[in-house]
Protein backbone atom coordinates (compact mmCIF):
# COMPACT_ATOMS: atom_id res chain seq x y z
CA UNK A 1 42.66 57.54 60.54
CA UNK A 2 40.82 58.42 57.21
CA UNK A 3 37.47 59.93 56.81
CA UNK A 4 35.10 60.05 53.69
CA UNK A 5 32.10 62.32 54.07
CA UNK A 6 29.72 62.17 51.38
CA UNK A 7 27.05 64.07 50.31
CA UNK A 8 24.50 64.97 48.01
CA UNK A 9 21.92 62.60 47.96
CA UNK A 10 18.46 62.35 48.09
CA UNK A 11 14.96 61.96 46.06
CA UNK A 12 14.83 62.98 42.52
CA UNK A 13 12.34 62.22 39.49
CA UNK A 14 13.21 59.83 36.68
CA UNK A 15 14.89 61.72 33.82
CA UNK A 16 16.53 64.46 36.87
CA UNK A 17 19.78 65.33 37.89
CA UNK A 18 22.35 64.46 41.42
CA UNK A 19 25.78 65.71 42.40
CA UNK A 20 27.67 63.95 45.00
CA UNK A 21 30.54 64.54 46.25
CA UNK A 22 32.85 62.69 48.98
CA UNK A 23 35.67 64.73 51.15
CA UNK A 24 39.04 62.54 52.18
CA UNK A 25 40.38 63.70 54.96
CA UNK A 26 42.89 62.44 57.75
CA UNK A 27 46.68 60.31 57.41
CA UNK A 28 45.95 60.71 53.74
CA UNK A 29 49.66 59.73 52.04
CA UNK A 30 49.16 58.94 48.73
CA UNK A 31 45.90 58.67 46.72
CA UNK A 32 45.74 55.76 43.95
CA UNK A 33 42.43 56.52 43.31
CA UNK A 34 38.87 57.76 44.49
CA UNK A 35 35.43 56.37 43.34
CA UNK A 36 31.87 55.68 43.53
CA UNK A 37 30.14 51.87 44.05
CA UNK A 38 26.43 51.16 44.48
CA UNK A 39 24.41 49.07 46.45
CA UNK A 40 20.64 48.20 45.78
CA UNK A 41 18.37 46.18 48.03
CA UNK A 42 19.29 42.54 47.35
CA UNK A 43 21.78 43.19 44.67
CA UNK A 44 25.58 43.18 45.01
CA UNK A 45 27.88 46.15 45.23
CA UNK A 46 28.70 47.27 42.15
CA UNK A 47 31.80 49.81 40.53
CA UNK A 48 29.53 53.14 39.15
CA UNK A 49 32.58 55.16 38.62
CA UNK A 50 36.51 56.09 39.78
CA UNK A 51 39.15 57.63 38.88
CA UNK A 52 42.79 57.39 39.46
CA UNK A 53 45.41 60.20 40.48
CA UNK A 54 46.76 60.51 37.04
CA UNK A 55 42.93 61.45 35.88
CA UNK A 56 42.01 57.82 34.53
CA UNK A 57 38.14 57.10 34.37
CA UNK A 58 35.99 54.01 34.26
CA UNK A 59 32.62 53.87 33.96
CA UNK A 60 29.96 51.30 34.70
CA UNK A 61 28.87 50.41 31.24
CA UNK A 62 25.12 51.08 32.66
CA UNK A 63 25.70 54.70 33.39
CA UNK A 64 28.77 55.86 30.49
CA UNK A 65 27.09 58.96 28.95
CA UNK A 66 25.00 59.47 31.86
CA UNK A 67 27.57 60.04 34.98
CA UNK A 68 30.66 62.19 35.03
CA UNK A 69 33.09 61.72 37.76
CA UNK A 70 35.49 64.42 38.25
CA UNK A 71 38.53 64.81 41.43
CA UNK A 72 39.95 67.92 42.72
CA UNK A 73 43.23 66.89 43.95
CA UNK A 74 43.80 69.73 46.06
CA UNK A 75 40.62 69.09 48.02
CA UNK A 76 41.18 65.36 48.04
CA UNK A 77 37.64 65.28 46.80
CA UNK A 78 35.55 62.95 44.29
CA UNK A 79 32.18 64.03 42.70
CA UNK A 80 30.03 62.25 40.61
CA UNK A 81 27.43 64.02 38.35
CA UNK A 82 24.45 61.84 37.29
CA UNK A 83 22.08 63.17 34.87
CA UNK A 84 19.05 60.81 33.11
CA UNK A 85 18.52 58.76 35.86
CA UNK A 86 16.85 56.10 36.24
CA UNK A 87 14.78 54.37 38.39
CA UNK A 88 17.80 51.17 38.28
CA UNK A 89 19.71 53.70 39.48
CA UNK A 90 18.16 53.66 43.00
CA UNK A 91 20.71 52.47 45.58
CA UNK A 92 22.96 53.56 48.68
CA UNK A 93 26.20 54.96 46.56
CA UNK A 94 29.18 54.63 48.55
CA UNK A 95 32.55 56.62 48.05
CA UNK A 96 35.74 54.29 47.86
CA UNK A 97 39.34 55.77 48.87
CA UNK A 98 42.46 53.92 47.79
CA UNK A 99 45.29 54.75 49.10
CA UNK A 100 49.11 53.23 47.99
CA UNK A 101 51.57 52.61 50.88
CA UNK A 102 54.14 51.81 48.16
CA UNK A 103 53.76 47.98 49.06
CA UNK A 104 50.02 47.75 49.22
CA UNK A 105 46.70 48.89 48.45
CA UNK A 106 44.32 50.25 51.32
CA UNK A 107 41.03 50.57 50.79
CA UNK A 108 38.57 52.97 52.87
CA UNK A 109 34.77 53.56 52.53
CA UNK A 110 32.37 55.90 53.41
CA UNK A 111 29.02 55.27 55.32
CA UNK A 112 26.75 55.83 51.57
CA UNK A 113 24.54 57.93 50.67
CA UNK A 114 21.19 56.90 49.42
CA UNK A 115 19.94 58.30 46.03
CA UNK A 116 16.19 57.02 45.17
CA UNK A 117 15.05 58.03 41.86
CA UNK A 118 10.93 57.57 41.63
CA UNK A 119 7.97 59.38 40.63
């Protein structure tokens, strides 16, 4: 089994600052990559940020400049700093695991944590 805790969310003014981070944890073999998605009310779920083993990033083109995701291999752990945000930015941000079995691709998810940005 394979757990993702996530944390760091919460309520924060427009223009203000988040750090979440998400913990792997369990049969973990081998990590392809680790990453953020978003989900807003009504809206699909969307890529933010993630990064692959080798330290390969891709942003979301609506938050490059603004988010910085970073991975600590040793903790198996993926953090995403968001600075400037926005009220768009509002949504339950869930951490995404992928794990290679050699053959395949696994993905895992965690439960999402919900970042509201408002005045």
């Amino acid at each position: 089994q394979v757990q993702l805790v996530e944390s760091g969310g919460g309520l924060v003014q427009p223009g203000g600052s988040l750090r979440l981070s998400c913990a792997a944890s369990g049969s973990i073999s081998s990590i392809s990559a680790m990453g953020w998605y978003r989900q807003a009310p009504g809206k699909q779920r969307e890529l933010v940020a993630s990064i692959t083993s080798g330290g390969r990033m891709n942003y979301a083109d609506s938050v490059k400049g603004r988010f910085t995701i970073s991975g600590d291999n040793a903790k198996n752990t993926v953090y995403l700093q968001m600075h400037s945000l926005k009220a768009e930015d509002t949504a339950v941000y869930l951490c995404n695991l992928v794990l290679s079995t050699g053959i395949r691709y696994i993905n895992y998810w965690g439960q999402g944590t919900q970042v509201t940005v408002s005045s």
